[in-house]
Protein backbone atom coordinates (compact mmCIF):
# COMPACT_ATOMS: atom_id res chain seq x y z
CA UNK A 1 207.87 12.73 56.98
CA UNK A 2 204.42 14.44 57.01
CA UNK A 3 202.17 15.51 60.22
CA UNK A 4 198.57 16.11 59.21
CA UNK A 5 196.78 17.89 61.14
CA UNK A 6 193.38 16.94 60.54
CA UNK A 7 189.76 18.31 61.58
CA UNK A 8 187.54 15.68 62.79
CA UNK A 9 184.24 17.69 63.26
CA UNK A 10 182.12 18.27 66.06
CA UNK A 11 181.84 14.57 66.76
CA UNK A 12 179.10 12.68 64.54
CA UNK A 13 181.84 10.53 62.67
CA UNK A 14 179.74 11.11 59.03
CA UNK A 15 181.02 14.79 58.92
CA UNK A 16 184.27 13.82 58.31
CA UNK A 17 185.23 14.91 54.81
CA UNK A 18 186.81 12.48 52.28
CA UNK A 19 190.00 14.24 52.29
CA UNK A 20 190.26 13.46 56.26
CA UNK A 21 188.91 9.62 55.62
CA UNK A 22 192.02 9.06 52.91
CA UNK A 23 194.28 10.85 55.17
CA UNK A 24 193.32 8.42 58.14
CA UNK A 25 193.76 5.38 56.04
CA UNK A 26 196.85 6.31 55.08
CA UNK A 27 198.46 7.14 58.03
CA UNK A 28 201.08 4.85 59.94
CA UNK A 29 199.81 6.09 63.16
CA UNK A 30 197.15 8.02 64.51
CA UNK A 31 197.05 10.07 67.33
CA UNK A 32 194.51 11.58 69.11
CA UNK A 33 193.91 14.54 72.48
CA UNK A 34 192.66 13.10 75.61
CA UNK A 35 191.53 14.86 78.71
CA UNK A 36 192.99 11.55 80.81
CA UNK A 37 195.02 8.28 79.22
CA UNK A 38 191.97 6.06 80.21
CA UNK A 39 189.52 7.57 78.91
CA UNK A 40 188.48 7.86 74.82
CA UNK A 41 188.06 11.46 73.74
CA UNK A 42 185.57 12.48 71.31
CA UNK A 43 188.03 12.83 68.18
CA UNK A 44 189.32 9.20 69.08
CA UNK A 45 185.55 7.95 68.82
CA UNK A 46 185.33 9.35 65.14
CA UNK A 47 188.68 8.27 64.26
CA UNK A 48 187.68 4.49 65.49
CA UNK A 49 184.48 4.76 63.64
CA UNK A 50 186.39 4.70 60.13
CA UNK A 51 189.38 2.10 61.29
CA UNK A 52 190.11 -1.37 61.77
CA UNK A 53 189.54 -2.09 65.50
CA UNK A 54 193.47 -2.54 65.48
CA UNK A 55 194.30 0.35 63.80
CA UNK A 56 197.36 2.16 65.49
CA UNK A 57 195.61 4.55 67.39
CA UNK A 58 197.52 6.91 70.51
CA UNK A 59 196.37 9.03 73.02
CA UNK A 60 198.25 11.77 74.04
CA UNK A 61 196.86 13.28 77.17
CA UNK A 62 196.53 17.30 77.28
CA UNK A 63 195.31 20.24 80.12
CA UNK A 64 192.31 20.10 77.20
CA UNK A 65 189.45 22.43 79.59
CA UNK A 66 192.31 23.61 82.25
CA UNK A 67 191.51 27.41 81.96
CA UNK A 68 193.49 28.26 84.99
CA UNK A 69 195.94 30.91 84.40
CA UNK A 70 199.12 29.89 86.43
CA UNK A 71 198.63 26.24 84.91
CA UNK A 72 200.42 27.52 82.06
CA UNK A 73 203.87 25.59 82.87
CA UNK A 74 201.57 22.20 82.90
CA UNK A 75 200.27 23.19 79.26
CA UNK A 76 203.50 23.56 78.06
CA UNK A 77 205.04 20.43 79.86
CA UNK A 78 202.05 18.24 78.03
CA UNK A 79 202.34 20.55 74.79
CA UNK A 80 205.89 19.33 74.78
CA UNK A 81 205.98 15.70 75.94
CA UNK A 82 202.98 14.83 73.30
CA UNK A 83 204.57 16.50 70.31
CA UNK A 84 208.15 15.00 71.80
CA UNK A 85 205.84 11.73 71.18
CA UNK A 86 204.79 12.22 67.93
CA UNK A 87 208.26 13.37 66.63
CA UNK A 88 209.84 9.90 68.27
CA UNK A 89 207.18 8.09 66.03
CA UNK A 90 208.45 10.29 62.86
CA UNK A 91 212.09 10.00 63.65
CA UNK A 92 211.30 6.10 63.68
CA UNK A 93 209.42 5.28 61.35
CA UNK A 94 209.01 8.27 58.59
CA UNK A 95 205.90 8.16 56.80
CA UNK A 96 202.92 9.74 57.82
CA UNK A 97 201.45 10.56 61.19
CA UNK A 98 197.92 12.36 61.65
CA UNK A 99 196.49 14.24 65.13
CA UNK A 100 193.00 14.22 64.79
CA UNK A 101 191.35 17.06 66.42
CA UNK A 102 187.49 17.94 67.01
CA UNK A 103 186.46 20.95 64.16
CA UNK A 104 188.92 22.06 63.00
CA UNK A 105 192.22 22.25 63.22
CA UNK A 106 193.27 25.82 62.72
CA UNK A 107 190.44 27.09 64.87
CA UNK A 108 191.52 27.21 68.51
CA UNK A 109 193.60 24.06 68.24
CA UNK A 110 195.59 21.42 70.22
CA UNK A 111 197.16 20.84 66.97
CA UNK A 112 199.10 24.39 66.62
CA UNK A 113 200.88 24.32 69.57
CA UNK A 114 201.92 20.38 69.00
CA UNK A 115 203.22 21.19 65.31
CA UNK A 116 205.60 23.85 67.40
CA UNK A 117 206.93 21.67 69.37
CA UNK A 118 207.49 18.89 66.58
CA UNK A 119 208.72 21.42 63.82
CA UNK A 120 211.52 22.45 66.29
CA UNK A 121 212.67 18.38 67.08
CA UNK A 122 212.15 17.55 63.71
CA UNK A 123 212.66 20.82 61.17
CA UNK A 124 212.09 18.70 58.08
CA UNK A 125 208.80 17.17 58.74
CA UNK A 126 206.07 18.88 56.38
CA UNK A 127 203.13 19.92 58.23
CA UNK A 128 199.46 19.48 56.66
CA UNK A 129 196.40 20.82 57.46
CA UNK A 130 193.01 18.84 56.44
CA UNK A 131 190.08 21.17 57.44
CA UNK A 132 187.33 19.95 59.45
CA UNK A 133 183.27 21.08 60.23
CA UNK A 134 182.93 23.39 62.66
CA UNK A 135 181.06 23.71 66.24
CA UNK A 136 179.27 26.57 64.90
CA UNK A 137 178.02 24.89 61.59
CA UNK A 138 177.02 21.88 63.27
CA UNK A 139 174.98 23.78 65.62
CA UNK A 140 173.40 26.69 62.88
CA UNK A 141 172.56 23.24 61.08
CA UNK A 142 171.08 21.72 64.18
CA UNK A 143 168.75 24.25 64.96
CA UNK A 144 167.67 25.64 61.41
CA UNK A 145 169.58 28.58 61.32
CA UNK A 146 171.50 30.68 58.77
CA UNK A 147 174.20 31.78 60.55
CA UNK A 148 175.29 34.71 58.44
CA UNK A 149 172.77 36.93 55.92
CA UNK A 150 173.75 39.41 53.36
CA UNK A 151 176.41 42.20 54.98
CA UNK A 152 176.25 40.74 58.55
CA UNK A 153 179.61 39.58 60.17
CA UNK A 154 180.31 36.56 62.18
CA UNK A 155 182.52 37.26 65.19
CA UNK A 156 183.93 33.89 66.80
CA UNK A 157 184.73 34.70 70.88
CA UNK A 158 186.29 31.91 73.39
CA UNK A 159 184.80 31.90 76.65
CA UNK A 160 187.01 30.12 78.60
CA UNK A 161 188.42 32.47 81.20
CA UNK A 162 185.75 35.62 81.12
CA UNK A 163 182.98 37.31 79.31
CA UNK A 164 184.21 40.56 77.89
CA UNK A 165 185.43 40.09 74.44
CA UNK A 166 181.41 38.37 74.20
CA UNK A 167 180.29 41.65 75.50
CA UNK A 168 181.99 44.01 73.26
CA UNK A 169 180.86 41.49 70.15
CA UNK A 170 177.60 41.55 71.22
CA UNK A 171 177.99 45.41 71.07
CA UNK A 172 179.49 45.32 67.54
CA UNK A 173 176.20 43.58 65.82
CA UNK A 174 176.06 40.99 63.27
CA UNK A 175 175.85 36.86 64.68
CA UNK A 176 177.79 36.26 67.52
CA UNK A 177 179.04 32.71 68.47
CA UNK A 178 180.46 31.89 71.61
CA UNK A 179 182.82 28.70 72.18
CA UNK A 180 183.98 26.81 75.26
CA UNK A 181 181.47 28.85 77.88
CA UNK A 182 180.44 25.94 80.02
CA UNK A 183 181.39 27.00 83.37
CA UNK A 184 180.04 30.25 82.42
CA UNK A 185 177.44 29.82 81.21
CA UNK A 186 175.06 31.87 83.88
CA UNK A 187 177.76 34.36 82.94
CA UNK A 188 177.29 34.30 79.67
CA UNK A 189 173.28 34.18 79.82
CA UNK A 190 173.49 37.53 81.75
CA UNK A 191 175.16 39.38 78.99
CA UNK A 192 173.00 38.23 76.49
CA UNK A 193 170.12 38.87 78.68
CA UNK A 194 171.21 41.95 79.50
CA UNK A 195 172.06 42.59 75.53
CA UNK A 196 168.35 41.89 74.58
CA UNK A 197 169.63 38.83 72.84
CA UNK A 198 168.48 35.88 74.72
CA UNK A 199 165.28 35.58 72.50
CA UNK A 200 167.92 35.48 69.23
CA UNK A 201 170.54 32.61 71.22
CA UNK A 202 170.69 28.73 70.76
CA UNK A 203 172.72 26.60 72.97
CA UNK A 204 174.15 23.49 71.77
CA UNK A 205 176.20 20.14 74.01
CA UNK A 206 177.90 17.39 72.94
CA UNK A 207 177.03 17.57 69.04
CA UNK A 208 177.65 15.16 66.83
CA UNK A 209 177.37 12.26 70.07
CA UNK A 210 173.40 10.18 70.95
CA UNK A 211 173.66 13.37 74.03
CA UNK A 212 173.38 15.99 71.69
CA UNK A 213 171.27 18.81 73.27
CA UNK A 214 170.27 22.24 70.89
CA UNK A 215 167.58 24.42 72.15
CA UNK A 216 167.05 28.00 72.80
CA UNK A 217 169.05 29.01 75.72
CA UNK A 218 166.34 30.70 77.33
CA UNK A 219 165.26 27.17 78.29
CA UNK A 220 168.72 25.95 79.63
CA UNK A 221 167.83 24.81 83.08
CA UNK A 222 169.80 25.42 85.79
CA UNK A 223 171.60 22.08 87.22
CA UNK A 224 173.95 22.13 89.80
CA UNK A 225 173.82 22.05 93.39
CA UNK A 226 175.37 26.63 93.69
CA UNK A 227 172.20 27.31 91.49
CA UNK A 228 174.74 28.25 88.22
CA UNK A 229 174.15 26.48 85.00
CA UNK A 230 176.00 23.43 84.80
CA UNK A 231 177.15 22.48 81.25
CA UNK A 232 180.00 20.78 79.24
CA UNK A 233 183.50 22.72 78.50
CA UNK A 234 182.83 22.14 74.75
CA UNK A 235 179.31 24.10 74.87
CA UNK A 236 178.84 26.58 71.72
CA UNK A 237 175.89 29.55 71.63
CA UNK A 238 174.92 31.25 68.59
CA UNK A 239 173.56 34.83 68.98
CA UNK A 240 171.67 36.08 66.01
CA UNK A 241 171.39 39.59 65.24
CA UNK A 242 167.69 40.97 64.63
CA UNK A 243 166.87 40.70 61.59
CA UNK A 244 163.72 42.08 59.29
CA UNK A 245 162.56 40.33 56.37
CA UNK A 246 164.00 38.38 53.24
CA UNK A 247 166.72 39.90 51.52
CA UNK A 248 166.76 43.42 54.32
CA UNK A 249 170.48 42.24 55.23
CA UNK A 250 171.84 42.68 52.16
């Protein structure tokens, strides 16, 4: 029995690498995170894009954006019944099952807390991990940029419940990225503002999907009825450190 856990990328369903594609074809079912049963996800969209329009595809729904604190029990509940899921299908019919999963799937993943739950049902199964393009990349490619230059570092902050770890990375130097800032994003404009960033910062929605949006995120318009910026849970910003000319990082 083998669970592959396997990065999709940020959504455009020709950044899947070859090593994901062979995994997906061989697979006797594929599963995939959804916000709501009803509704395809983004992962599900790339997966679909490479099968048969029967392929054995299954949603299992997860608290995916929930970032409220005291939802933790409902996390673990879904964590639980989707990898209790997944196990059944194992137990059943051996084989191979992959979760497909937008970037990649050790990076802030739906994946590592489902493996938990179906190493401890199933302690044989052998868990894989197929690596997927990242957010980040997607969006550095996007917009031109080289993310990292010579001796700078690349700090990677979540911004899903507050701001502070992006302040005290934007205090350390090097290129900043933040992921998952959407309902903060006026938030997380006023730090970099207040950084003297905002002229080094891209902004970046729904890659990989025909609503992609990249721009500088000076020009992120406000768009909600409170007067906050408005924008999707999966939202990433790259904040570039200033840098002089060719070859002065290294």
């Amino acid at each position: 029995m083998r669970l592959v856990g396997l990065g999709v990328g940020p959504g455009d369903p020709e950044l899947l690498t070859l090593a994901g594609l062979r995994e997906l074809k061989a697979a006797g079912r594929v599963f995939v995170p959804v916000m709501s049963a009803d509704e395809e996800g983004r992962s599900e969209a790339v997966v679909r894009a490479h099968l048969p329009v029967d392929a054995p595809v299954e949603r299992l729904t997860f608290a995916l954006n929930d970032d409220v604190r005291g939802s933790q029990q409902r996390r673990n509940e879904l964590w639980d019944a989707a990898g209790a899921q997944v196990a059944e299908h194992l137990r059943e019919h051996g084989g191979t099952a992959v979760f497909a999963t937008i970037g990649d799937p050790m990076i802030y993943s739906t994946f590592t807390y489902l493996a938990a739950t179906v190493r401890r049902l199933l302690p044989a199964v052998e868990v894989v991990l197929s690596p997927g393009i990242t957010a980040m990349q997607a969006a550095a490619s996007a917009a031109g940029l080289h993310l990292v230059e010579g001796t700078e570092s690349l700090t990677l902050v979540p911004v899903t419940r507050e701001v502070t770890g992006l302040r005290a990375a934007l205090r350390g130097g090097g290129t900043v990225v933040a992921y998952k800032g959407g309902r903060r994003l006026d938030e997380l404009r006023a730090e970099i503002e207040a950084a003297g960033a905002l002229d080094r910062s891209v902004y970046a929605e729904h890659l990989g999907t025909q609503r992609a949006r990249v721009l500088p995120l000076s020009e992120v318009t406000v768009s909600d009825s409170s007067g906050s910026v408005a924008a999707p849970y999966l939202s990433t910003v790259v904040i570039l450190p200033p840098r002089g000319g060719r070859g002065e990082q290294l």
